[in-house]
N, C-alpha and C. Protein backbone atom coordinates (compact mmCIF):
# COMPACT_ATOMS: atom_id res chain seq x y z
N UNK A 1 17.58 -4.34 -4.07
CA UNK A 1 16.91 -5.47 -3.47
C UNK A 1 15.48 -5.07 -3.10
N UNK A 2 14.29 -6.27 -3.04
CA UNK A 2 12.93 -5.43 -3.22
C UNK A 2 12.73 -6.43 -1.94
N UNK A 3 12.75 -5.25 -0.72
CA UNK A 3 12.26 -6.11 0.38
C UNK A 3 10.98 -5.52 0.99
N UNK A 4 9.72 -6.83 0.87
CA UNK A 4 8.46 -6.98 1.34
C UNK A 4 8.20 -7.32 3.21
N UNK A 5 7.39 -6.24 4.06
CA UNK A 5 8.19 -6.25 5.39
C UNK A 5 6.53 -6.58 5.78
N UNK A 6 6.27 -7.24 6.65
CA UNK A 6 5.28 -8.03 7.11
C UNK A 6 4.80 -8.25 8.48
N UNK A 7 3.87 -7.63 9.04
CA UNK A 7 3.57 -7.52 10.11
C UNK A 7 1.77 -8.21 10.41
N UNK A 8 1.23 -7.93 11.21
CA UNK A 8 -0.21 -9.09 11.49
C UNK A 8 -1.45 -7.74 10.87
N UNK A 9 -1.08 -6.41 11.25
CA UNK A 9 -2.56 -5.82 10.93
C UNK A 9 -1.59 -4.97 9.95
N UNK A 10 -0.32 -4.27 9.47
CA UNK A 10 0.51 -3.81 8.61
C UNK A 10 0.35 -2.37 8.91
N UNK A 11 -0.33 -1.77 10.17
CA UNK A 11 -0.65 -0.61 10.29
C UNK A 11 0.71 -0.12 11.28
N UNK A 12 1.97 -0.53 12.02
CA UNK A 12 2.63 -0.23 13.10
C UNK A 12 4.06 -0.40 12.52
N UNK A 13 4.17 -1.77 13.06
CA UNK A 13 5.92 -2.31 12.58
C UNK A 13 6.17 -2.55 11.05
N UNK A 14 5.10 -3.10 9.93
CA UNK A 14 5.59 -3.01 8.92
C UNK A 14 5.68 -1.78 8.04
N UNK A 15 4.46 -1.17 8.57
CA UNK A 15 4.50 0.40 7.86
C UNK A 15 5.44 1.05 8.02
N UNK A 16 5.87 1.30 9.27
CA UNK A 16 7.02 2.09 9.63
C UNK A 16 8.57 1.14 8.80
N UNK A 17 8.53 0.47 8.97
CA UNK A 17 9.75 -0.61 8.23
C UNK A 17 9.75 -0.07 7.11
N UNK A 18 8.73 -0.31 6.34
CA UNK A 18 8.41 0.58 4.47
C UNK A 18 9.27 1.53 4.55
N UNK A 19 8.70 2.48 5.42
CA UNK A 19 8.76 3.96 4.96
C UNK A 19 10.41 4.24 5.43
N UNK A 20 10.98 3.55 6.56
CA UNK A 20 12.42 3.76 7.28
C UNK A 20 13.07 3.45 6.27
N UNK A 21 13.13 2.41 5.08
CA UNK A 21 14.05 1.58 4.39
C UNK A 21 14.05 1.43 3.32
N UNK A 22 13.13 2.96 2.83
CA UNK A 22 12.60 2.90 0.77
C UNK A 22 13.53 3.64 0.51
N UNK A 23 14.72 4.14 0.71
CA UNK A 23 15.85 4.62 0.77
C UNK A 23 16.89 4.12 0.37
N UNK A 24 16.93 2.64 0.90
CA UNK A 24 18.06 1.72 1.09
C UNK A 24 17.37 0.73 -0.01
N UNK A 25 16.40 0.32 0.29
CA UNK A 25 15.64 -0.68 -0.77
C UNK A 25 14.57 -0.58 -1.12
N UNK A 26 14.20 -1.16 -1.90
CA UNK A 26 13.05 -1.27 -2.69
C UNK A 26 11.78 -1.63 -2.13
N UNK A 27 11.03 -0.70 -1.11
CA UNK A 27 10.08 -1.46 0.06
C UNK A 27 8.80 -1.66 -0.69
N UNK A 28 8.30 -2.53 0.39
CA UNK A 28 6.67 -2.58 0.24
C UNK A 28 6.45 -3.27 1.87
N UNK A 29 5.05 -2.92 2.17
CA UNK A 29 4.59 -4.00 3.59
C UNK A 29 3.30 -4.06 3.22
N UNK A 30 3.00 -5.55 4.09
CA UNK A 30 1.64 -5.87 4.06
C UNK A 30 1.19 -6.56 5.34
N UNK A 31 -0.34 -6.78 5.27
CA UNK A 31 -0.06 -7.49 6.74
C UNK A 31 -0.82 -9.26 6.31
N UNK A 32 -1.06 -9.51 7.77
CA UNK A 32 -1.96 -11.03 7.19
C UNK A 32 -2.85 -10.94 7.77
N UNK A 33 -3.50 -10.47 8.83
CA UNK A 33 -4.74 -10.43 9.57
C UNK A 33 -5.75 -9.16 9.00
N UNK A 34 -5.32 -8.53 8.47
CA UNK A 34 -6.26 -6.96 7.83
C UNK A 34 -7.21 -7.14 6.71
N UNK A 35 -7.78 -6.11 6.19
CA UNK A 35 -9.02 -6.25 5.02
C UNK A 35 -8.11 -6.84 3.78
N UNK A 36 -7.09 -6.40 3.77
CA UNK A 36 -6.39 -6.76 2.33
C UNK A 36 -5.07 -7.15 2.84
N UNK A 37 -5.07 -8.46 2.77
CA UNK A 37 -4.15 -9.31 3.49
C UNK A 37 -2.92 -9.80 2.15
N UNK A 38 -1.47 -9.96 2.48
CA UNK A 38 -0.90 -10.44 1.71
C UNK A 38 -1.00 -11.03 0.91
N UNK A 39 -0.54 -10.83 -0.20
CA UNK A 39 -1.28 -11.45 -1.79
C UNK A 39 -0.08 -12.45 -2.23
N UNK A 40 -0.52 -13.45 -3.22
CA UNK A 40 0.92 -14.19 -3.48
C UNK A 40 1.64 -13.30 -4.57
N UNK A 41 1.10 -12.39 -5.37
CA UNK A 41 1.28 -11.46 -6.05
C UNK A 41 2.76 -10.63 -5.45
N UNK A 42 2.34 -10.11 -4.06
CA UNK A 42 3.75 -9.49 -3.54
C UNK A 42 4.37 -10.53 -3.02
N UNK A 43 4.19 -11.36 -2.54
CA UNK A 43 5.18 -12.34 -2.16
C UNK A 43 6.08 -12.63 -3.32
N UNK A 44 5.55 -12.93 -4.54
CA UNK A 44 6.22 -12.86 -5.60
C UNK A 44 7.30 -12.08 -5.88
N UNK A 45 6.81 -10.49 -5.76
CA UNK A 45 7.71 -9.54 -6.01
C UNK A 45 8.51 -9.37 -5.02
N UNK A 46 8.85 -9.75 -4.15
CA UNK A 46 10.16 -9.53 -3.06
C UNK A 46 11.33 -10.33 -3.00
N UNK A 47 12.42 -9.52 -2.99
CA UNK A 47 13.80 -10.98 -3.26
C UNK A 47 13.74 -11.05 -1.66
N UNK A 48 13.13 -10.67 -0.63
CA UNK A 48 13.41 -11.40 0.81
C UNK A 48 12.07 -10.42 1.50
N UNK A 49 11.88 -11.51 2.24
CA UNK A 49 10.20 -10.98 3.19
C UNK A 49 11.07 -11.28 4.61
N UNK A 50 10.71 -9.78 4.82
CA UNK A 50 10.81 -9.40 6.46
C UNK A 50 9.57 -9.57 7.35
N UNK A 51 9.72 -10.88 8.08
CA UNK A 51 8.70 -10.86 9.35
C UNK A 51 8.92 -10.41 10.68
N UNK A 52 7.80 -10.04 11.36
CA UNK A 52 7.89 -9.54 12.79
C UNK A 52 8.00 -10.05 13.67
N UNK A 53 7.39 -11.43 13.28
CA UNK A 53 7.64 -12.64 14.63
C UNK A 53 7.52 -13.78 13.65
N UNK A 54 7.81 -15.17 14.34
CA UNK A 54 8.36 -16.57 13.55
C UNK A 54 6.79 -16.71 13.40
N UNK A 55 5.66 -16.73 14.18
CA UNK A 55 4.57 -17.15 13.55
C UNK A 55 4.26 -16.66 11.77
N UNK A 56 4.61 -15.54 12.02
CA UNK A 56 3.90 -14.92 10.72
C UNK A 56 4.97 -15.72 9.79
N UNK A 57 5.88 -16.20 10.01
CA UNK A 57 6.50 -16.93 8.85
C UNK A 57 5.83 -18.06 8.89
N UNK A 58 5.13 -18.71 9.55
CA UNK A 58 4.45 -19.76 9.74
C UNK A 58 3.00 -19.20 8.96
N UNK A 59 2.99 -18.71 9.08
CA UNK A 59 1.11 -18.37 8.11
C UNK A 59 1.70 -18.54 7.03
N UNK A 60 3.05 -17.55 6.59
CA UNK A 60 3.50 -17.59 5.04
C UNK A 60 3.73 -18.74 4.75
N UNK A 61 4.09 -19.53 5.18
CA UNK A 61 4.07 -20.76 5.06
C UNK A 61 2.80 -21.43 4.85
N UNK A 62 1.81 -21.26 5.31
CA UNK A 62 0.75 -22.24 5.07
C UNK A 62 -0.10 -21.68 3.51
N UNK A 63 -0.06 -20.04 3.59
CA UNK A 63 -0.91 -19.87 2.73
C UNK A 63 -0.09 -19.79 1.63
N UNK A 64 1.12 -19.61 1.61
CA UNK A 64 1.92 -19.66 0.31
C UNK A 64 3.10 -20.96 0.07
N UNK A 65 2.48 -22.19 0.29
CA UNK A 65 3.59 -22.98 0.24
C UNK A 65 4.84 -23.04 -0.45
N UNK A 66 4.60 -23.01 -2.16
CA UNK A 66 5.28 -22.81 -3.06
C UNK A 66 6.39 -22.12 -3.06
N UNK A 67 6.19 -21.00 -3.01
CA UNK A 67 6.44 -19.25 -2.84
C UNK A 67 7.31 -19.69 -1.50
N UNK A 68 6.82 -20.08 -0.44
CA UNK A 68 7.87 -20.16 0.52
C UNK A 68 8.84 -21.03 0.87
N UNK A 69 8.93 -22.03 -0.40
CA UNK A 69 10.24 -22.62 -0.37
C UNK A 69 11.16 -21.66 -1.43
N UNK A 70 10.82 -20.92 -2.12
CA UNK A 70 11.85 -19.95 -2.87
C UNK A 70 12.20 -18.95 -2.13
N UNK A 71 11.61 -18.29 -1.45
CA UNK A 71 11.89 -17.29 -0.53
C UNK A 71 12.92 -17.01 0.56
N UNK A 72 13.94 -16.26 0.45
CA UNK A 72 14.09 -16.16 1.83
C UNK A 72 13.41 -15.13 2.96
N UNK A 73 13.27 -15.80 3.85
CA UNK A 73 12.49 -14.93 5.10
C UNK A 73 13.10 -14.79 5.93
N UNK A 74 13.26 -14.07 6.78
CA UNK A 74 13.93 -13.37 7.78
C UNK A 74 12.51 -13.08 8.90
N UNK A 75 13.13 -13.32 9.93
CA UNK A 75 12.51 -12.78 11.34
C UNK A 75 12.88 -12.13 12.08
N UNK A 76 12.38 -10.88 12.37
CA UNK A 76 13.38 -9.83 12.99
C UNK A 76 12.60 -9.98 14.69
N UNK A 77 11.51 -10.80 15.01
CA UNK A 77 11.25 -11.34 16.36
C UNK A 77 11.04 -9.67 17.78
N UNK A 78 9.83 -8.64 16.32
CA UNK A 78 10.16 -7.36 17.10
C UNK A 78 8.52 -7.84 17.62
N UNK A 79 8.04 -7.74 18.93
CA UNK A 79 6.69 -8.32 19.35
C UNK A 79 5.88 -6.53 18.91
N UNK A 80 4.61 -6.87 18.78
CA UNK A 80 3.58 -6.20 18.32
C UNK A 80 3.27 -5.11 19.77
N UNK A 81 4.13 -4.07 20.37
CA UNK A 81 3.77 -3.33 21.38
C UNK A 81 4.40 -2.14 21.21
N UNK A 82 4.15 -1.87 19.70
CA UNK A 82 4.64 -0.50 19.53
C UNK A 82 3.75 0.14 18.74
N UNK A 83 3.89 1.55 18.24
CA UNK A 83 2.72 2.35 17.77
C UNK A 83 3.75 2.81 16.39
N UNK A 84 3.05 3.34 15.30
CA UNK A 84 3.03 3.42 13.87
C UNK A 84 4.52 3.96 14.53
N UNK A 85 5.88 4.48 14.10
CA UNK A 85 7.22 5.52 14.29
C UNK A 85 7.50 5.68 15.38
N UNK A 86 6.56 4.99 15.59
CA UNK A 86 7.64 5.33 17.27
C UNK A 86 8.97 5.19 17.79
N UNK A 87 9.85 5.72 18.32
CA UNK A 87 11.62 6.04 18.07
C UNK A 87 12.02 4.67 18.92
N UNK A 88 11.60 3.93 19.43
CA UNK A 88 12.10 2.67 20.12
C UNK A 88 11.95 1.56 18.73
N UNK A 89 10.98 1.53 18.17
CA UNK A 89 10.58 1.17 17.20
C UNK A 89 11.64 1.02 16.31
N UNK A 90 12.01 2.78 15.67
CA UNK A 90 12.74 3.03 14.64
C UNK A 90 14.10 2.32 15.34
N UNK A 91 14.29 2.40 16.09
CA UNK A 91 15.70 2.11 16.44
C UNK A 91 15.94 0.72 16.60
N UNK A 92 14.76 -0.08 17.38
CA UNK A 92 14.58 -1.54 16.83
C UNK A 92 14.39 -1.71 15.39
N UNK A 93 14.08 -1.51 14.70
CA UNK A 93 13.94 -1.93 13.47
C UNK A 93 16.01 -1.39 12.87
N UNK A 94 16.40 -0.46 12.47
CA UNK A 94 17.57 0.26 12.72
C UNK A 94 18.68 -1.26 12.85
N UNK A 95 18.47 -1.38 14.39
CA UNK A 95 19.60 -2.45 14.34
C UNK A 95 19.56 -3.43 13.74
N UNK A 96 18.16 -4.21 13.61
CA UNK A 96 18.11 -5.66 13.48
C UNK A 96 18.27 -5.67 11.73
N UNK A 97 18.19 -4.54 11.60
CA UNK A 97 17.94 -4.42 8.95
C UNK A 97 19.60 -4.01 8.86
N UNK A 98 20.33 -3.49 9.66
CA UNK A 98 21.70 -3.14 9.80
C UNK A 98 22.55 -4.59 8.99
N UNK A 99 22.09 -5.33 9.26
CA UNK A 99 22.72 -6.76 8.79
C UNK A 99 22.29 -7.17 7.38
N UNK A 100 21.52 -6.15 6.65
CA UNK A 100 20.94 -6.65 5.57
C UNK A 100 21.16 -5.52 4.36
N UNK A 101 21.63 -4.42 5.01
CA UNK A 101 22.48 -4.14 3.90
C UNK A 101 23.67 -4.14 3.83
C-alpha cells in the first residue's frame, strides 16, 4: 500500500511518519504550507493520504478537488507541537497507523 503522510510545513509529523512506516508501506510525505508544497502528482500516487489534522484535509480538498473524491483520507488529528522523532510523537503516530495495517 503507497501511503502519502501530510503535515502543514512536512518538516516534524509527516517526516517522521515517512521514515517510522517505509517498512510497513510504501511511504512518501509532503507538506502544504512549505517551498514545495503537495503536488497533484503525489496525491495521485498514494492509495490513502494520511493527514495531521481535519483542516489539512480541507486544503486537499480545495486544491485537489478531483483527486479528493477518489481518495481515501484519513485524519490521525495529531496537533502540530512536536519536534522532527520525537518518542511521544513516535508513539502517537504508533497507535493511531496500528489500525491501518
Amino acid at each position: 500500500m503507497k501511503v502519502l503522510f501530510i503535515c502543514n510545513q512536512n518538516q516534524n509529523r509527516s517526516k517522521t511518519a515517512e521514515e517510522l512506516f517505509r517498512n510497513k508501506f510504501k511511504t512518501k510525505s509532503a507538506g502544504l504550507y512549505n517551498e514545495k508544497p503537495v503536488t497533484e502528482k503525489q496525491i495521485s500516487w498514494a492509495d490513502v493520504i494520511v493527514v495531521m489534522e481535519d483542516s489539512q484535509r480541507s486544503e486537499i480538498a480545495k486544491r485537489f478537488p478531483k483527486l479528493y473524491m477518489q481518495k481515501r483520507i484519513l485524519s490521525l488529528d495529531i496537533p502540530d507541537v512536536y519536534n522532527y522523532n520525537q518518542p511521544e510523537l513516535v508513539n502517537t503516530l504508533k497507535s493511531k497507523i496500528s489500525h491501518l495495517a
